[in-house]
N, C-alpha and C. Protein backbone atom coordinates (compact mmCIF):
# COMPACT_ATOMS: atom_id res chain seq x y z
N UNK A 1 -9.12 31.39 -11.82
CA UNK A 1 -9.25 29.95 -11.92
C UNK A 1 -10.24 29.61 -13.02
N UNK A 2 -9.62 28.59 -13.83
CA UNK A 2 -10.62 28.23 -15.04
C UNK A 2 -12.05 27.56 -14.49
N UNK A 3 -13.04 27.75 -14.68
CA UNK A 3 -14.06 26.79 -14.45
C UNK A 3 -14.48 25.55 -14.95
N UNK A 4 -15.24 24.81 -13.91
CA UNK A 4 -14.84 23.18 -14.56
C UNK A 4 -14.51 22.45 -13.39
N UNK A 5 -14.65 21.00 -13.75
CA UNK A 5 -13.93 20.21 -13.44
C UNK A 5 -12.66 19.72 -13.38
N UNK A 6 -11.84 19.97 -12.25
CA UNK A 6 -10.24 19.87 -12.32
C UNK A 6 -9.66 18.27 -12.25
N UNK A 7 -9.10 17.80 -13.35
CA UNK A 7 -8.89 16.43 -14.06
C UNK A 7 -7.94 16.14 -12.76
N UNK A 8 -7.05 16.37 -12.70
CA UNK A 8 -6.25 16.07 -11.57
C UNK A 8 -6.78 15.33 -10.43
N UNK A 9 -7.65 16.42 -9.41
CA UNK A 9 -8.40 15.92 -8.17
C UNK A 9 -9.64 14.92 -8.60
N UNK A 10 -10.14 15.19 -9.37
CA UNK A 10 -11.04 14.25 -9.87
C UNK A 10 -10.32 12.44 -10.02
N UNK A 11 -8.88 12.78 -10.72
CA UNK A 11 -8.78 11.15 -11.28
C UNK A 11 -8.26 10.85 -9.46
N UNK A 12 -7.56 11.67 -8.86
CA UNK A 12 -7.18 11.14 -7.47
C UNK A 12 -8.64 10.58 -6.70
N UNK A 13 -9.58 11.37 -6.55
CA UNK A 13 -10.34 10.76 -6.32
C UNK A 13 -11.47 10.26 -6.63
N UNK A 14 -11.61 9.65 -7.67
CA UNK A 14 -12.35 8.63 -8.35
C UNK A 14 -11.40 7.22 -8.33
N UNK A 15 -10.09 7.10 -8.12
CA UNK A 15 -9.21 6.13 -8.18
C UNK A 15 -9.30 5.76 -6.53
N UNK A 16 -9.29 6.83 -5.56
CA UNK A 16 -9.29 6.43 -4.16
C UNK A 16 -10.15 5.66 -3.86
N UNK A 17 -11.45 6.22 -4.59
CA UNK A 17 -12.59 5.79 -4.51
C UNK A 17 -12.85 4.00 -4.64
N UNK A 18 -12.41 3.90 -5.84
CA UNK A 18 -12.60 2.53 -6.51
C UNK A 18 -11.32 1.77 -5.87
N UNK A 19 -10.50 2.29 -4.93
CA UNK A 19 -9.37 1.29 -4.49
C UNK A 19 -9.73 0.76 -3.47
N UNK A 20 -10.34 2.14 -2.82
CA UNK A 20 -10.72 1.65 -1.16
C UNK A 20 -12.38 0.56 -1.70
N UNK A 21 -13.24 1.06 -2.82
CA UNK A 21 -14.42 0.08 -2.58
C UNK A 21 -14.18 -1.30 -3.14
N UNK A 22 -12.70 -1.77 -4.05
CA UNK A 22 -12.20 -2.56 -4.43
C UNK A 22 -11.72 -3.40 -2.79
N UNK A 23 -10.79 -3.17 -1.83
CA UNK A 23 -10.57 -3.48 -1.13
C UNK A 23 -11.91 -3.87 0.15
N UNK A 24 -12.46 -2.74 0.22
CA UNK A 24 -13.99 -3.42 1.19
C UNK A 24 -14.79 -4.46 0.91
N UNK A 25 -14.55 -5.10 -1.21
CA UNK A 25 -14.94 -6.17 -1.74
C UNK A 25 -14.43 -7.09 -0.89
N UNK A 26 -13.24 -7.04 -1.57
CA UNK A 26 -12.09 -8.37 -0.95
C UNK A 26 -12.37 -8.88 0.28
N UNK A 27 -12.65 -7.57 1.19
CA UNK A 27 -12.80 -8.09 2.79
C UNK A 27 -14.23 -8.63 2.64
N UNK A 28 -15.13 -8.54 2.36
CA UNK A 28 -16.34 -8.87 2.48
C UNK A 28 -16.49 -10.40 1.78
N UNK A 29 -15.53 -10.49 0.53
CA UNK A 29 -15.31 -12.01 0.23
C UNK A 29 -14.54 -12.92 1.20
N UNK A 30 -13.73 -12.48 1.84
CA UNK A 30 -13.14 -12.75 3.26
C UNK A 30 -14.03 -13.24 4.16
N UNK A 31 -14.63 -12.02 4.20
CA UNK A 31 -15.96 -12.94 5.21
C UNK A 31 -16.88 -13.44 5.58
N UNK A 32 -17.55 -13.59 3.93
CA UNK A 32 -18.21 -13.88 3.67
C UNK A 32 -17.97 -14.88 2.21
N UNK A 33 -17.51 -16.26 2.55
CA UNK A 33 -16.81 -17.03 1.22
C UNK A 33 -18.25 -17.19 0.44
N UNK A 34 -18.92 -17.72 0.91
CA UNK A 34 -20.44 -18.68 0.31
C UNK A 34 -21.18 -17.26 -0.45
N UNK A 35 -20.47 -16.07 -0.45
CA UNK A 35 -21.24 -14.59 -1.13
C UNK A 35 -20.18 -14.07 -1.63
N UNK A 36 -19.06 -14.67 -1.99
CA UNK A 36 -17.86 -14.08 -2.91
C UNK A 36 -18.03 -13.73 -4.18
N UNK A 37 -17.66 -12.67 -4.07
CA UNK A 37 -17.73 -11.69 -5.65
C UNK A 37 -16.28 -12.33 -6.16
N UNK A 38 -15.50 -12.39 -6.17
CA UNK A 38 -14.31 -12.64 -7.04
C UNK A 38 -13.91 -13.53 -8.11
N UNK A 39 -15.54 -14.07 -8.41
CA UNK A 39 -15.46 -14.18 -10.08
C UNK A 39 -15.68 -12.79 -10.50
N UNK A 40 -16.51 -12.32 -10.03
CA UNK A 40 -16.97 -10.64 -11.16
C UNK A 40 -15.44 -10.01 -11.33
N UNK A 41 -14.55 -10.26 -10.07
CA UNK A 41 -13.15 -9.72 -10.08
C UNK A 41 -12.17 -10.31 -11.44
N UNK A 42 -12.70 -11.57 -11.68
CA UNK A 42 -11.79 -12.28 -12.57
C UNK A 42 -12.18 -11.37 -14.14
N UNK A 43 -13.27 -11.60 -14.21
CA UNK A 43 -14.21 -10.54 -15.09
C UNK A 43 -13.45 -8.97 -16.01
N UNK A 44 -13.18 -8.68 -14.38
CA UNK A 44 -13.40 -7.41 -14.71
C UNK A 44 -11.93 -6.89 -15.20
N UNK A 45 -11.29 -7.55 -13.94
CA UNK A 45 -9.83 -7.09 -13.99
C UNK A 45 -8.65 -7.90 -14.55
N UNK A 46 -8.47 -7.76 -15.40
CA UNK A 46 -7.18 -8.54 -16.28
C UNK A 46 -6.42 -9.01 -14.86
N UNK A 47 -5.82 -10.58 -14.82
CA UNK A 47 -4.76 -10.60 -13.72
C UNK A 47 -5.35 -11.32 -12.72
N UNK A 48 -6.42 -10.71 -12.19
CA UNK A 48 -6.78 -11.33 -10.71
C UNK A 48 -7.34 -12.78 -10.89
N UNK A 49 -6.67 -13.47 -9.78
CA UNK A 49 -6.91 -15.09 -10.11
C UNK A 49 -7.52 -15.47 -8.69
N UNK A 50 -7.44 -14.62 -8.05
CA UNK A 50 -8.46 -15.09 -6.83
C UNK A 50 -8.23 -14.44 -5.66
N UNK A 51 -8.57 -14.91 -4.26
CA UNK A 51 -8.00 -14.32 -3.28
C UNK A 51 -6.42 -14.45 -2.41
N UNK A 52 -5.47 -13.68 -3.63
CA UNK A 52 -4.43 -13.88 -3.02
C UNK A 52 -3.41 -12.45 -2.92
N UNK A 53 -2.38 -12.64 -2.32
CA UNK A 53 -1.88 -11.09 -2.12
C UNK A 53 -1.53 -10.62 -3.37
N UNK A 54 -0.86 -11.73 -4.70
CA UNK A 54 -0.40 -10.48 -5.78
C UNK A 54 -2.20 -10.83 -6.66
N UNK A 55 -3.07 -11.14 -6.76
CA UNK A 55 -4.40 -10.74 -7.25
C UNK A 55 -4.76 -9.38 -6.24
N UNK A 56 -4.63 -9.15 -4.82
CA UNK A 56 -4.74 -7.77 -4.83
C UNK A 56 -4.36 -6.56 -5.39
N UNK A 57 -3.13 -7.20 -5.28
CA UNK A 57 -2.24 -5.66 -5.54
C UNK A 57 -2.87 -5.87 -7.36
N UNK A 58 -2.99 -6.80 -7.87
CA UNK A 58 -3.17 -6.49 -9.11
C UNK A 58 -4.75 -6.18 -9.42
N UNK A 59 -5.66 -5.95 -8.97
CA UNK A 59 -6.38 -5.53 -8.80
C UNK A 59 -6.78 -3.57 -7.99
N UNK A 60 -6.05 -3.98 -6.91
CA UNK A 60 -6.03 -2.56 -6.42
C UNK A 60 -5.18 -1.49 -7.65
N UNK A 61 -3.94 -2.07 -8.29
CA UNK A 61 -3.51 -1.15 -9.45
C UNK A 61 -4.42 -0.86 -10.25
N UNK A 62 -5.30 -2.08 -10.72
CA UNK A 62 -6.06 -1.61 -12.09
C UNK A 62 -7.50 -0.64 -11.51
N UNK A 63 -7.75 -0.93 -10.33
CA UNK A 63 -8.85 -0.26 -9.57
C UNK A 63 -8.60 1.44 -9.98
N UNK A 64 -7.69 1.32 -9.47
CA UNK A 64 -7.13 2.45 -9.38
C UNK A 64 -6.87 3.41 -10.95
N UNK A 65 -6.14 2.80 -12.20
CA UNK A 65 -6.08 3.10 -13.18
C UNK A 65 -8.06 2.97 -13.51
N UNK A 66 -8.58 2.25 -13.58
CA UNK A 66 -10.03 2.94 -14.20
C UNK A 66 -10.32 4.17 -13.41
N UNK A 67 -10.38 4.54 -12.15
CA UNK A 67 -10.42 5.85 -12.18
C UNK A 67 -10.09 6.96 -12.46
N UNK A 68 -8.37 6.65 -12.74
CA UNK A 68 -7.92 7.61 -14.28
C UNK A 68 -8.31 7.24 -15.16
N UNK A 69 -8.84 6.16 -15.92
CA UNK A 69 -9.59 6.20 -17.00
C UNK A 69 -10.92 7.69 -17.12
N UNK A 70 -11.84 7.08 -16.08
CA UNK A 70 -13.28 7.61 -15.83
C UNK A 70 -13.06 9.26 -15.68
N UNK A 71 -12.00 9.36 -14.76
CA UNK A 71 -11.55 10.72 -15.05
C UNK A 71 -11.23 11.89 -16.17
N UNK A 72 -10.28 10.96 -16.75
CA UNK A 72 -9.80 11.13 -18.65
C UNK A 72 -10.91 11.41 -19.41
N UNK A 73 -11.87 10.78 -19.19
CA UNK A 73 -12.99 10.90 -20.24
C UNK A 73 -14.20 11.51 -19.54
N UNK A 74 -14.43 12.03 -18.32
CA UNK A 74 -15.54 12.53 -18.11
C UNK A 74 -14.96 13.42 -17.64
N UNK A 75 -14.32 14.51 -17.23
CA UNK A 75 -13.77 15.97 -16.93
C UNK A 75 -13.80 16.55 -17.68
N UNK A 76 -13.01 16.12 -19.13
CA UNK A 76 -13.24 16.86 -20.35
C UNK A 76 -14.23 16.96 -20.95
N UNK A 77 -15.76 15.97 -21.21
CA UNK A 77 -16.78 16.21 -21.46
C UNK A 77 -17.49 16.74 -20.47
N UNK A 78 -17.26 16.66 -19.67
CA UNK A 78 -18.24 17.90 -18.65
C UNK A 78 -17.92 19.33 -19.04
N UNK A 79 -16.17 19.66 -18.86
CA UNK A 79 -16.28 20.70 -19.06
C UNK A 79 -16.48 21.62 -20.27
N UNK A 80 -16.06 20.77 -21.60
CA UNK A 80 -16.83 21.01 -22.66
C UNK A 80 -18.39 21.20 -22.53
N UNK A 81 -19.41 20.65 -22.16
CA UNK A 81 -20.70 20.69 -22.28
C UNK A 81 -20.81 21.29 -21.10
N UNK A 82 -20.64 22.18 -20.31
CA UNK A 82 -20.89 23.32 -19.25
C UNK A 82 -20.43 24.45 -19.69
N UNK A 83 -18.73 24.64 -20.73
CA UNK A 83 -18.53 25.71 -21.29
C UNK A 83 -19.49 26.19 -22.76
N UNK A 84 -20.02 24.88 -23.10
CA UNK A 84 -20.97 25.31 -24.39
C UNK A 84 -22.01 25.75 -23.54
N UNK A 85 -22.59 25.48 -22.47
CA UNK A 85 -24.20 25.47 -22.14
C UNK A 85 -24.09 26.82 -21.43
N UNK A 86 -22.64 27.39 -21.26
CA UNK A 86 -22.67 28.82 -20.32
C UNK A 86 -22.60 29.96 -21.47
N UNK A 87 -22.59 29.56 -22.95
CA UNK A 87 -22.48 30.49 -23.84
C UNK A 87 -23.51 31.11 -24.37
């Protein structure tokens, strides 16, 4: 097995990650209206227009794609700079 960080499990979960803490937002703007984050949502995420079912799903998609982003770009510099630093 190569050593390193494996891009795969990483983008799965860095995306799980940010879907499920994307969704514990939502609920917490739910129940808390007068402490709603979902301007930062408008912000952040192309699409989302507020609290409604297709601003979730369009949100939970893009949630989800930055953690394949974050993945994409930090697996490969890790494992570059762990295979230089083991030489």
């Amino acid at each position: 097995m190569k050593p390193g960080v494996p891009l795969v499990a990483l983008g799965h979960t860095a995306s799980i990650f940010l879907a499920v803490t994307f969704t514990l937002c939502v609920l917490f703007d739910l129940l808390f209206p007068a402490h709603a984050m979902f301007e930062a949502w408008r912000r952040l995420l192309p699409g989302f227009e507020g609290l409604t079912w297709q601003s979730y799903a369009i949100g939970l998609v893009e949630s989800y794609g930055y953690g394949w982003y974050f993945a994409l770009v930090w697996a490969p510099l890790y494992n570059f700079f762990t295979a230089r630093a083991a030489r």
